[in-house]
Protein backbone atom coordinates (compact mmCIF):
# COMPACT_ATOMS: atom_id res chain seq x y z
CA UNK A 1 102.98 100.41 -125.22
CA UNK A 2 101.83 104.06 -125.77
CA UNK A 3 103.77 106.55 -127.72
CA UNK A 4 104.51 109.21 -124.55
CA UNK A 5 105.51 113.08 -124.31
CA UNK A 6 107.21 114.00 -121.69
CA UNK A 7 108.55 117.30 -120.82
CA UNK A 8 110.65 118.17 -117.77
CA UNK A 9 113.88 116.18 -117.80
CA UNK A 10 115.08 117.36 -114.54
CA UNK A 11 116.00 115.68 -111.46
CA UNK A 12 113.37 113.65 -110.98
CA UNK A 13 111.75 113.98 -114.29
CA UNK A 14 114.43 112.75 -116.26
CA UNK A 15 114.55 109.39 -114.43
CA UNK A 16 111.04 108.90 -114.68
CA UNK A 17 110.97 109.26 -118.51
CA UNK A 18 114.19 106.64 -118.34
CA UNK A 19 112.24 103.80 -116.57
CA UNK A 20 109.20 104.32 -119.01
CA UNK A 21 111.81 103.58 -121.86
CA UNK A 22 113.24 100.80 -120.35
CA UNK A 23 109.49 99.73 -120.17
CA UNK A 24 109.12 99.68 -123.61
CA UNK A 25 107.24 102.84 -124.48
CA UNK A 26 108.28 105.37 -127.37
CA UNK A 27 109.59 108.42 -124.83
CA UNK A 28 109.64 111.59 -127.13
CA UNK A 29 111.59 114.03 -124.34
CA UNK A 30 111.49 117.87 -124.50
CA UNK A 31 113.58 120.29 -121.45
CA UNK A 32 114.53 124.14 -122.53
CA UNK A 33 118.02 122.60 -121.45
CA UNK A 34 119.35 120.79 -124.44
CA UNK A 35 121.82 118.05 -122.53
CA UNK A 36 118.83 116.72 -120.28
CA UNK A 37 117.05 115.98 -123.82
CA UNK A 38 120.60 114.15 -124.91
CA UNK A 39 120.54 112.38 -121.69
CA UNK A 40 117.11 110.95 -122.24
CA UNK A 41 118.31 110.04 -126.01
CA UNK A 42 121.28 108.64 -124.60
CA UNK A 43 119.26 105.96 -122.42
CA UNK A 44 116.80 105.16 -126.22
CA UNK A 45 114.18 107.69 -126.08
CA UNK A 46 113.88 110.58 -128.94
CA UNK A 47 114.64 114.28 -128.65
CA UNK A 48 112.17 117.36 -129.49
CA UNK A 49 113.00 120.48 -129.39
CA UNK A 50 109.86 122.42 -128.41
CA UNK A 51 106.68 121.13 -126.66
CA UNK A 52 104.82 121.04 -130.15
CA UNK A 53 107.61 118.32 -131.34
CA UNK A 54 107.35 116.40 -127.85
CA UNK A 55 103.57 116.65 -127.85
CA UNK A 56 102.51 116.57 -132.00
CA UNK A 57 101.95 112.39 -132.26
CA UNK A 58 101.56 111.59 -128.54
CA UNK A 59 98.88 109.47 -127.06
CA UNK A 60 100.10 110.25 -123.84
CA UNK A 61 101.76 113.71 -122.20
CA UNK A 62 103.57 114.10 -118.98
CA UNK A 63 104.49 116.92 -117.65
CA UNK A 64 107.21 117.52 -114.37
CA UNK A 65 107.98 121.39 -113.99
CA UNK A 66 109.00 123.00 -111.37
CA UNK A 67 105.66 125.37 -110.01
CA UNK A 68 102.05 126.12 -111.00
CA UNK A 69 103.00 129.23 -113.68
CA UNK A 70 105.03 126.91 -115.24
CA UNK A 71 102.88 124.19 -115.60
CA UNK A 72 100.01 127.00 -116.59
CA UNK A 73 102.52 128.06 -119.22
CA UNK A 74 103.63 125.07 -120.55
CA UNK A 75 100.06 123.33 -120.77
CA UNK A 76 98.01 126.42 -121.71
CA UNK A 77 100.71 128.93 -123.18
CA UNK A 78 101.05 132.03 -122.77
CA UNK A 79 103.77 135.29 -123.34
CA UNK A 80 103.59 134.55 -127.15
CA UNK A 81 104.43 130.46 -126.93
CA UNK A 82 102.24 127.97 -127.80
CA UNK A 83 101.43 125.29 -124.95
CA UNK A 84 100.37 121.35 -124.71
CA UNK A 85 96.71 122.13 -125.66
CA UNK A 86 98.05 124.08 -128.87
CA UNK A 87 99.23 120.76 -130.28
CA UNK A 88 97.12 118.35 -128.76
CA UNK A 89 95.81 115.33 -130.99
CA UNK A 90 92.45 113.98 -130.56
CA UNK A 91 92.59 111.62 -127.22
CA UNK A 92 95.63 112.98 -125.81
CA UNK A 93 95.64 112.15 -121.88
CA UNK A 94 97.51 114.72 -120.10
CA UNK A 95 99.30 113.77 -116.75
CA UNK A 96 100.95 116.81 -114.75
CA UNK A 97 103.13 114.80 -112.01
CA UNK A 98 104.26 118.23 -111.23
CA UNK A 99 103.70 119.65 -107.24
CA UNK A 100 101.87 122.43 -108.07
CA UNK A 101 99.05 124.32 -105.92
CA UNK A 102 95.59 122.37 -105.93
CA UNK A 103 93.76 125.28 -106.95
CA UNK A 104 95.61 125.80 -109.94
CA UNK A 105 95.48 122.13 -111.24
CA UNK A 106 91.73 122.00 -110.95
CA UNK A 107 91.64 125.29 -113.14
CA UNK A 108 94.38 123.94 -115.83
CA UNK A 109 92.11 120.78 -115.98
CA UNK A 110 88.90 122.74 -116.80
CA UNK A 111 90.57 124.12 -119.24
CA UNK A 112 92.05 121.38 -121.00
CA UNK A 113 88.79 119.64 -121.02
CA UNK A 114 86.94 122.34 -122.44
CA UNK A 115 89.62 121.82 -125.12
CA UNK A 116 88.70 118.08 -125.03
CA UNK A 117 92.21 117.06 -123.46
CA UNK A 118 91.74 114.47 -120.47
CA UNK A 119 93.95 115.56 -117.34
CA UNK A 120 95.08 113.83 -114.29
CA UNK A 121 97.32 115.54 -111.47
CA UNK A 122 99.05 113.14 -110.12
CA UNK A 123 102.54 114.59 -108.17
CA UNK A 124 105.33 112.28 -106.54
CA UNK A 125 107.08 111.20 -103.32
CA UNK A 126 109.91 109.29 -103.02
CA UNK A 127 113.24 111.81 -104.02
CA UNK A 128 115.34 110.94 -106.49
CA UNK A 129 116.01 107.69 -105.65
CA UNK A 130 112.48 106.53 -105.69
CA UNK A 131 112.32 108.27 -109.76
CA UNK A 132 115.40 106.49 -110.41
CA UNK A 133 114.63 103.22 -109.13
CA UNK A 134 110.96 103.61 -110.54
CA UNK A 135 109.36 103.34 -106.75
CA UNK A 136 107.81 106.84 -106.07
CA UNK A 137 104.26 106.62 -104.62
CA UNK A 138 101.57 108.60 -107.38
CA UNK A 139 98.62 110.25 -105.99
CA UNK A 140 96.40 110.77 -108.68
CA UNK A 141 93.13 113.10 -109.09
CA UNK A 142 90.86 113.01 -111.91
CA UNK A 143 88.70 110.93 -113.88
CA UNK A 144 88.61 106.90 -112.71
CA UNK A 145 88.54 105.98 -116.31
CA UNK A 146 91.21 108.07 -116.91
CA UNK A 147 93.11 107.00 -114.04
CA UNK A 148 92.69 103.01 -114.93
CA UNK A 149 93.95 104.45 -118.71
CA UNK A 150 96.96 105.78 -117.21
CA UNK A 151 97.72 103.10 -114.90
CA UNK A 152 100.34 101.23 -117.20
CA UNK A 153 102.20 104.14 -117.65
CA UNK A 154 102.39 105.16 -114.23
CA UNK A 155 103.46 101.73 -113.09
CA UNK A 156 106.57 101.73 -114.98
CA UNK A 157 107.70 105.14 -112.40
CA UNK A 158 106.04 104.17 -109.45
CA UNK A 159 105.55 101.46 -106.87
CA UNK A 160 102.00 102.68 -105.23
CA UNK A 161 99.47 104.23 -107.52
CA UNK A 162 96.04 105.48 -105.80
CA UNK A 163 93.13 106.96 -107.22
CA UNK A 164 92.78 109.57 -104.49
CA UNK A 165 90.03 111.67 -105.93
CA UNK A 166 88.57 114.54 -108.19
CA UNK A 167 90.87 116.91 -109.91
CA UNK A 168 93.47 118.70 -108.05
CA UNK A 169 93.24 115.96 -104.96
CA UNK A 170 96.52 114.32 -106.22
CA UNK A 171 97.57 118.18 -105.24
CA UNK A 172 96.31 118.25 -102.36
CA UNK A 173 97.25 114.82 -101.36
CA UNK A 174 101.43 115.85 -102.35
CA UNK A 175 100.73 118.67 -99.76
CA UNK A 176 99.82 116.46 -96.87
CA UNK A 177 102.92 114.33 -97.86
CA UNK A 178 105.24 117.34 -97.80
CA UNK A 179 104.02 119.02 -94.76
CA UNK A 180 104.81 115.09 -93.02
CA UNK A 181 107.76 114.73 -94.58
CA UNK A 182 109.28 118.40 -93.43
CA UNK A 183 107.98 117.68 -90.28
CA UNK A 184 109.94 114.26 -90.09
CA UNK A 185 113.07 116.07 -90.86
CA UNK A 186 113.07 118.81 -88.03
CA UNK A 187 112.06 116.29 -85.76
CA UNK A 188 115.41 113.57 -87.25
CA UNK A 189 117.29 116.50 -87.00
CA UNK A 190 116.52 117.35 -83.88
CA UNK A 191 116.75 114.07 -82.52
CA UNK A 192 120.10 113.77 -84.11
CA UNK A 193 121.48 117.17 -82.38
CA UNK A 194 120.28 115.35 -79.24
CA UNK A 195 122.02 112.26 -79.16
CA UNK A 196 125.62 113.73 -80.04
CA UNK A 197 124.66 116.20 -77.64
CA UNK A 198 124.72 113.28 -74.92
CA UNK A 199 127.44 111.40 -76.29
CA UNK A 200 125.33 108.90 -77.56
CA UNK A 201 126.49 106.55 -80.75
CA UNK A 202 124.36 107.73 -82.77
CA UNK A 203 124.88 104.95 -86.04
CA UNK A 204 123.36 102.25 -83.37
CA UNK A 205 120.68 104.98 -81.96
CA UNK A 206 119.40 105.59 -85.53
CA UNK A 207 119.43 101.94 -86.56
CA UNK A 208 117.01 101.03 -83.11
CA UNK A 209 114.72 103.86 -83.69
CA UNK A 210 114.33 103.34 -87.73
CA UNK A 211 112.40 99.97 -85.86
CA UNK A 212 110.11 100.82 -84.03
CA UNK A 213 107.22 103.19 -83.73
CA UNK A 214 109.37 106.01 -85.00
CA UNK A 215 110.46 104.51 -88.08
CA UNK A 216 109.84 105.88 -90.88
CA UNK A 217 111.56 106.11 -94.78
CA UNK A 218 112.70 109.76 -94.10
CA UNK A 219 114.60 107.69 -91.11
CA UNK A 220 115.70 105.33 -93.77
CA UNK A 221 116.44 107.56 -96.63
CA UNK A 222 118.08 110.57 -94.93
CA UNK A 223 119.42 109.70 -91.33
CA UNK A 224 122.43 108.54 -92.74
CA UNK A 225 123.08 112.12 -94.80
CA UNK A 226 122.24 113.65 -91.98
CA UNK A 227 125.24 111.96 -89.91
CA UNK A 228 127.42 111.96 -92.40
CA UNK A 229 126.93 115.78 -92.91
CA UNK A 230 126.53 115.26 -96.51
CA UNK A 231 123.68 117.50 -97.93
CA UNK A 232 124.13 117.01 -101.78
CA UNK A 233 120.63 118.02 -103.08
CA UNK A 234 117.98 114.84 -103.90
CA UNK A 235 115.73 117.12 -103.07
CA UNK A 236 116.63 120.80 -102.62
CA UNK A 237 115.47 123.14 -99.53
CA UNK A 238 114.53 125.40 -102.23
CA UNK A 239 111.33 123.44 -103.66
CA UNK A 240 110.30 122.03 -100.43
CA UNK A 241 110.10 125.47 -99.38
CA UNK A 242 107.98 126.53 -102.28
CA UNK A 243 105.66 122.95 -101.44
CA UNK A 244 105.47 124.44 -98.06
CA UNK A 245 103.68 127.44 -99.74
CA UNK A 246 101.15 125.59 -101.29
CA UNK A 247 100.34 123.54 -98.18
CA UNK A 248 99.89 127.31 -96.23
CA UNK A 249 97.89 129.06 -98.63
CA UNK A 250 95.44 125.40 -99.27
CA UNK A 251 95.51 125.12 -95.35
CA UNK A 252 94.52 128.83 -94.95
CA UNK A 253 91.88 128.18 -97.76
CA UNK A 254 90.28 125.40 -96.22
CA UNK A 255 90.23 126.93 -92.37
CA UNK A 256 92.52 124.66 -90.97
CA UNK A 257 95.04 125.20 -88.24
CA UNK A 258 99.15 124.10 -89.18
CA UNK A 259 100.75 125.29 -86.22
CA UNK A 260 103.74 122.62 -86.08
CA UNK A 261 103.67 122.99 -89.56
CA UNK A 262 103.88 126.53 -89.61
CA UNK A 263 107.09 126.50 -87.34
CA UNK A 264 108.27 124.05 -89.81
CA UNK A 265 107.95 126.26 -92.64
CA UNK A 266 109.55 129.35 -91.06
CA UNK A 267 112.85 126.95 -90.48
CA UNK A 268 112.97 126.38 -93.91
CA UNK A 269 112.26 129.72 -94.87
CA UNK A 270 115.43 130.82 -93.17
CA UNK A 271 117.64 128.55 -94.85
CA UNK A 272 116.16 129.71 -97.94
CA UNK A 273 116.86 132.88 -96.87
CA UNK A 274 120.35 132.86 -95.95
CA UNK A 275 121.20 131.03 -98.90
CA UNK A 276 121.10 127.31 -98.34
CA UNK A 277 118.11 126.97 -100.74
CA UNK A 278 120.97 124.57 -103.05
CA UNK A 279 121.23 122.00 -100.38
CA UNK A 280 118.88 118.72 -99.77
CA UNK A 281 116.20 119.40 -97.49
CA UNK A 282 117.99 116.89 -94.90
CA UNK A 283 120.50 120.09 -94.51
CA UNK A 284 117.55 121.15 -91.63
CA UNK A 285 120.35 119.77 -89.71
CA UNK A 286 122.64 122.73 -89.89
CA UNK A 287 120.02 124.64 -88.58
CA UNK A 288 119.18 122.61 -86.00
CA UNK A 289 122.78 122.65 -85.02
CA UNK A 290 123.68 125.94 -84.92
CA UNK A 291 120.42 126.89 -82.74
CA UNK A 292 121.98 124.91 -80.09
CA UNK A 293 125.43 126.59 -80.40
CA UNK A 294 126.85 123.13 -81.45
CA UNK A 295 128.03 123.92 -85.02
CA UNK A 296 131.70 124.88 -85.25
């Protein structure tokens, strides 16, 4: 069992750091909002109360922040705080399960290393229910060595762990997922709009489909929202919009044509836009609705 800092306590990260408790390691738990820390005590992991504290006697660091300034912040420091590699004892592994862009992990990792700080990126899928019920599929990019030393740890929050590559291709891997994943949603959504549209009941419709070629989990894990009209965020518009970014800019980078993906992105964008950043991505819906003059 490895002694583990872990700082993000949000939505998803504060269920992650929960299951690697309730696997036995010693979870030392830093967020700038106080109650997510008491949360994580709450459930037999320790408090800190700044990333030094959280990071001082750990053999292992994970971080899950919301974007890549704040995991350059956090990690390197910067505006007159001190970051992870400030504090970092000799061995420390560093794991950013962050979605950040890729470009920005491969430069935080260079620079941890030429601080002698080992660093995987290795971002998430699966929502909230996949950190809470410790199945979320880890892409990870770095170091094999490093990846096989992580591996324990990572097991205890995940269900599929993959060594996809060199630094920042767990990155670039989480932007392929998101740019599926937002694409599965329009098209749900869309398909949704079109079988009320035609009277069609759509609980049975949705059940036949979620078996056969056009399965899928964002079928399984957000079809029934999405009928129900219930858009409580497990994932917000707001940061799939901002993933959506990152998959733009690295698609732009590398020459390579999005086009579905681009119309994707401008949807979202608008909800954004309007306001609707608060709601789970699955709230595509509303937009898909009201395009078709069937929203009352």
């Amino acid at each position: 069992m490895s002694t583990i800092g872990f700082i993000g306590l949000g939505v998803m990260g504060g269920h992650m750091a929960a299951n690697l408790v309730a696997a036995g390691h010693d979870v030392v738990g830093y967020n700038r909002s106080p109650a997510k820390v008491e949360a994580l005590v709450g459930k037999g992991g320790r408090g800190a109360s700044s990333v030094a504290e959280a990071v001082r006697d750990a053999e292992v660091v994970i971080t899950v922040l919301p974007d890549s300034a704040d995991v350059r912040g956090v990690v390197v420091g910067g505006d007159g705080e001190d970051g992870v590699l400030d504090h970092a004892p000799d061995g420390l592994l560093l794991v950013d399960m962050s979605t950040i862009r890729p470009d920005v992990s491969r430069e935080v990792a260079e620079v941890a290393a030429a601080r002698g700080v080992a660093m995987l990126d290795a971002p998430v899928s699966g929502g909230e229910a996949g950190a809470e019920e410790g199945t979320l599929s880890i892409m990870v990019g770095g170091d094999a060595a490093d990846v096989e030393r992580a591996r324990p740890v990572l097991e205890a929050m995940g269900k599929t762990v993959v060594h996809v590559g060199p630094a920042g291709a767990g990155q670039t891997v989480k932007a392929a997922n998101q740019l599926i994943v937002a694409g599965n949603l329009q098209l749900l959504a869309e398909a949704i709009v079109f079988l009320e549209a035609h009277g069609v009941e759509t609980g049975p419709a949705v059940e036949v489909l979620a078996g056969g070629l056009a399965g899928s989990t964002v079928i399984d894990r957000k079809a029934s929202s999405m009928l129900a009209r219930e858009f409580e965020p497990g994932f917000r518009l707001s940061l799939h919009h901002k993933d959506l970014g990152i998959v733009a800019d690295a698609a732009r980078e590398a020459g390579v044509v999005i086009p579905l993906g681009a119309a994707v992105t401008q949807l979202v964008a608008s909800m954004v836009a309007r306001g609707d950043g608060g709601l789970d991505h699955s709230g595509l819906l509303r937009l898909v609705e009201e395009l078709s003059g069937r929203r009352t």
